[in-house]
C-alpha atoms as a PDB file:
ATOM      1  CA  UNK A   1      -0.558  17.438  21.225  1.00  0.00           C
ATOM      2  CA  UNK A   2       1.222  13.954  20.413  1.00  0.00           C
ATOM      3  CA  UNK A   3      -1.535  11.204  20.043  1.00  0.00           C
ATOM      4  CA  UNK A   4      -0.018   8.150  20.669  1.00  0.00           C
ATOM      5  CA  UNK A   5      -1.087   5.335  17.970  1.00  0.00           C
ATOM      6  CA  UNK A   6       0.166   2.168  20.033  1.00  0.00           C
ATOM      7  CA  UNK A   7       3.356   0.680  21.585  1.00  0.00           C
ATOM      8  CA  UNK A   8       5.017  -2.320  21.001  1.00  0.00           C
ATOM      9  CA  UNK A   9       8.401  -3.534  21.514  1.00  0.00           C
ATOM     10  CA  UNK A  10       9.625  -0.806  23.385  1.00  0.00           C
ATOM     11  CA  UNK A  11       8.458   1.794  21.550  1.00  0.00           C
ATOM     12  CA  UNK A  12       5.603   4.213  21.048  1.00  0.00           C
ATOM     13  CA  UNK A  13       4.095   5.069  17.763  1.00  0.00           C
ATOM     14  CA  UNK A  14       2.771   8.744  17.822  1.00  0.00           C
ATOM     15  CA  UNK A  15       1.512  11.246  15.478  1.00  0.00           C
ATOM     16  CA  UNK A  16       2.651  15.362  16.368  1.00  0.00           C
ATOM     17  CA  UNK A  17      -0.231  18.226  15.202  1.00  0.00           C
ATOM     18  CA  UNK A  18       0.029  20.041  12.759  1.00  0.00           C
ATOM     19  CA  UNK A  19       3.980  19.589  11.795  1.00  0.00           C
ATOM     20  CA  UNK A  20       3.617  18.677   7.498  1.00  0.00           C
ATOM     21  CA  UNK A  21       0.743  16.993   5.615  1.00  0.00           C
ATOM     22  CA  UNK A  22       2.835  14.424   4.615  1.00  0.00           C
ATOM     23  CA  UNK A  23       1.743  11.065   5.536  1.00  0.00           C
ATOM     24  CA  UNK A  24       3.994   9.974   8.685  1.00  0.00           C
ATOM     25  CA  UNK A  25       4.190   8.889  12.118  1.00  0.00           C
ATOM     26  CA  UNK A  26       6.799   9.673  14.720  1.00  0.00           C
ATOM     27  CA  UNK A  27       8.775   6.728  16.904  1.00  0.00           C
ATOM     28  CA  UNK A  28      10.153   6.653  20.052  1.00  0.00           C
ATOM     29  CA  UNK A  29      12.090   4.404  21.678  1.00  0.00           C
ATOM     30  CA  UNK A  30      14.417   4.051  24.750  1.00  0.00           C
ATOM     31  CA  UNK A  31      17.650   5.157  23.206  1.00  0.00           C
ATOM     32  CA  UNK A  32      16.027   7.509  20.227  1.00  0.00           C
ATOM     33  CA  UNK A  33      13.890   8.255  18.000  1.00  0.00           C
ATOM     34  CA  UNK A  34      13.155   8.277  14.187  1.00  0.00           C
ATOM     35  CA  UNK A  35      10.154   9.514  11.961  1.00  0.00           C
ATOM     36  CA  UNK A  36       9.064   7.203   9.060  1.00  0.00           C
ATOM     37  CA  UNK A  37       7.326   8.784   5.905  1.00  0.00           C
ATOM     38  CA  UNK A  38       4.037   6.347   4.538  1.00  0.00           C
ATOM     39  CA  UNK A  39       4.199   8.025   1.441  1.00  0.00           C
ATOM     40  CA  UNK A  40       4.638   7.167  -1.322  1.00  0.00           C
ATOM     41  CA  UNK A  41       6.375   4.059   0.280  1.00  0.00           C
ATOM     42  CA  UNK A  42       7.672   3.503   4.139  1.00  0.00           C
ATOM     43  CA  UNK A  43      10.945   4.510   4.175  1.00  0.00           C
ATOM     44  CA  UNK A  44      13.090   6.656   7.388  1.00  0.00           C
ATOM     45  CA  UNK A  45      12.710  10.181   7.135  1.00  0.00           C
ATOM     46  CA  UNK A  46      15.234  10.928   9.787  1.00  0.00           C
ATOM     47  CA  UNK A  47      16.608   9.345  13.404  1.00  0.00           C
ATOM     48  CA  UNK A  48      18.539   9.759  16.442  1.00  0.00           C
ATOM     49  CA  UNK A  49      20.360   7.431  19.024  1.00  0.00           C
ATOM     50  CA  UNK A  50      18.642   4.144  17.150  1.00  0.00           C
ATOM     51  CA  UNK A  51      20.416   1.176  16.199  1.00  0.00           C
ATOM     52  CA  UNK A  52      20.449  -0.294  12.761  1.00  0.00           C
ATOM     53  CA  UNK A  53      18.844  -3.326  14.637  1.00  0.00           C
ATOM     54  CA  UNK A  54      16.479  -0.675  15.983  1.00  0.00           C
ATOM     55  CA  UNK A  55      15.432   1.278  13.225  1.00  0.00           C
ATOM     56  CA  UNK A  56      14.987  -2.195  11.759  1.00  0.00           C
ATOM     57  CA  UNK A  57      12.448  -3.434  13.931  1.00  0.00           C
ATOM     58  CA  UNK A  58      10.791  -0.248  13.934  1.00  0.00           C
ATOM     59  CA  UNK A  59      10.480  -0.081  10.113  1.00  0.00           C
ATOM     60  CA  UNK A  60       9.025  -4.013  10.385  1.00  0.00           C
ATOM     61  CA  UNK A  61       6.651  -2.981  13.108  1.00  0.00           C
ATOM     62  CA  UNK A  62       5.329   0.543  10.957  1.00  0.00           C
ATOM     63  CA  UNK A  63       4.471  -1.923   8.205  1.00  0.00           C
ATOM     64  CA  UNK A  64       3.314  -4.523   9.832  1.00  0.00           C
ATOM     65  CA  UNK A  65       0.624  -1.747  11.586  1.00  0.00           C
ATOM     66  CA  UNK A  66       0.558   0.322   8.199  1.00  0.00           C
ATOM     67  CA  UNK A  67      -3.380   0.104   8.100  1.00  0.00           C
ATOM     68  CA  UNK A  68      -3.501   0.886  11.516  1.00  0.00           C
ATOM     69  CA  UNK A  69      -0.985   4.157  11.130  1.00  0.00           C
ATOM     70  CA  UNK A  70      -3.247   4.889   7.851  1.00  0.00           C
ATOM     71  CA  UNK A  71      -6.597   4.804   9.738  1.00  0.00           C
ATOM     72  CA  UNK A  72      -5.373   6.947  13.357  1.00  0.00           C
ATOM     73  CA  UNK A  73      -4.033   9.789  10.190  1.00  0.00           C
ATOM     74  CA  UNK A  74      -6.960  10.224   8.911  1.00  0.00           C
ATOM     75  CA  UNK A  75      -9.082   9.946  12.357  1.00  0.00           C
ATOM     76  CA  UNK A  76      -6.643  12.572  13.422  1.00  0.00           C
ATOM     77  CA  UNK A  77      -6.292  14.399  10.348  1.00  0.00           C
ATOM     78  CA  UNK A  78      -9.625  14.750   9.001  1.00  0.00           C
ATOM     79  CA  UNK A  79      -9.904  15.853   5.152  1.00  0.00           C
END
Protein backbone atom coordinates (compact mmCIF):
# COMPACT_ATOMS: atom_id res chain seq x y z
CA UNK A 1 0.00 0.00 0.00
CA UNK A 2 1.31 3.55 -1.28
CA UNK A 3 -0.86 6.35 0.39
CA UNK A 4 -0.64 9.15 -1.64
CA UNK A 5 -0.03 12.53 0.50
CA UNK A 6 -0.99 15.12 -2.38
CA UNK A 7 0.06 16.16 -5.93
CA UNK A 8 1.20 19.19 -7.20
CA UNK A 9 3.13 20.20 -10.11
CA UNK A 10 3.17 17.10 -11.78
CA UNK A 11 3.95 15.02 -9.22
CA UNK A 12 2.58 12.82 -6.47
CA UNK A 13 3.83 12.77 -2.97
CA UNK A 14 3.38 9.20 -1.45
CA UNK A 15 4.42 7.34 1.51
CA UNK A 16 5.27 3.11 0.84
CA UNK A 17 4.40 0.64 4.15
CA UNK A 18 6.51 -0.56 6.01
CA UNK A 19 9.95 0.05 3.89
CA UNK A 20 12.43 1.95 7.00
CA UNK A 21 11.36 4.06 10.00
CA UNK A 22 13.16 6.77 8.81
CA UNK A 23 11.24 9.83 8.31
CA UNK A 24 10.59 10.13 4.35
CA UNK A 25 8.26 10.38 1.61
CA UNK A 26 8.53 8.97 -1.87
CA UNK A 27 8.05 11.30 -5.29
CA UNK A 28 6.92 10.62 -8.47
CA UNK A 29 6.90 12.40 -11.35
CA UNK A 30 6.47 12.00 -15.17
CA UNK A 31 10.02 11.24 -16.11
CA UNK A 32 11.20 9.67 -12.48
CA UNK A 33 11.25 9.49 -9.31
CA UNK A 34 13.28 10.37 -6.12
CA UNK A 35 12.79 9.73 -2.27
CA UNK A 36 13.60 12.67 0.11
CA UNK A 37 14.70 11.89 3.80
CA UNK A 38 12.86 14.62 6.59
CA UNK A 39 15.31 13.71 8.96
CA UNK A 40 17.35 15.18 10.45
CA UNK A 41 17.07 17.81 7.57
CA UNK A 42 15.33 17.43 3.87
CA UNK A 43 17.83 16.40 1.77
CA UNK A 44 17.56 13.54 -1.59
CA UNK A 45 17.99 10.17 -0.52
CA UNK A 46 18.15 8.79 -3.99
CA UNK A 47 16.48 9.47 -7.76
CA UNK A 48 15.90 8.33 -11.15
CA UNK A 49 15.13 9.97 -14.63
CA UNK A 50 14.65 13.62 -12.72
CA UNK A 51 16.12 16.71 -13.80
CA UNK A 52 18.23 18.94 -11.67
CA UNK A 53 15.35 21.47 -12.42
CA UNK A 54 13.13 18.61 -11.27
CA UNK A 55 14.52 17.37 -8.26
CA UNK A 56 14.66 21.10 -7.54
CA UNK A 57 11.17 21.83 -7.54
CA UNK A 58 10.45 18.75 -5.84
CA UNK A 59 12.81 19.48 -2.91
CA UNK A 60 10.98 23.26 -2.80
CA UNK A 61 7.59 21.65 -2.89
CA UNK A 62 8.61 18.75 0.16
CA UNK A 63 9.46 21.80 2.24
CA UNK A 64 7.13 23.96 1.43
CA UNK A 65 4.42 20.89 2.55
CA UNK A 66 6.96 19.67 5.34
CA UNK A 67 4.14 19.96 8.08
CA UNK A 68 1.88 18.40 5.90
CA UNK A 69 4.46 15.28 5.03
CA UNK A 70 5.13 15.36 9.02
CA UNK A 71 1.42 15.05 9.98
CA UNK A 72 0.20 12.10 6.98
CA UNK A 73 3.73 10.06 8.79
CA UNK A 74 2.53 9.97 11.78
CA UNK A 75 -1.36 9.47 10.77
CA UNK A 76 0.09 6.63 8.81
CA UNK A 77 2.69 5.57 11.05
CA UNK A 78 1.22 5.59 14.36
CA UNK A 79 3.78 5.42 17.45
Amino acid sequence: MSPTIFREGGFRFYFFSREEPRMHVHVQGQNGEAKFWLEPAIEVAQHTGLSRREISEVQRLVQEHENDIRNAWHKHFPG
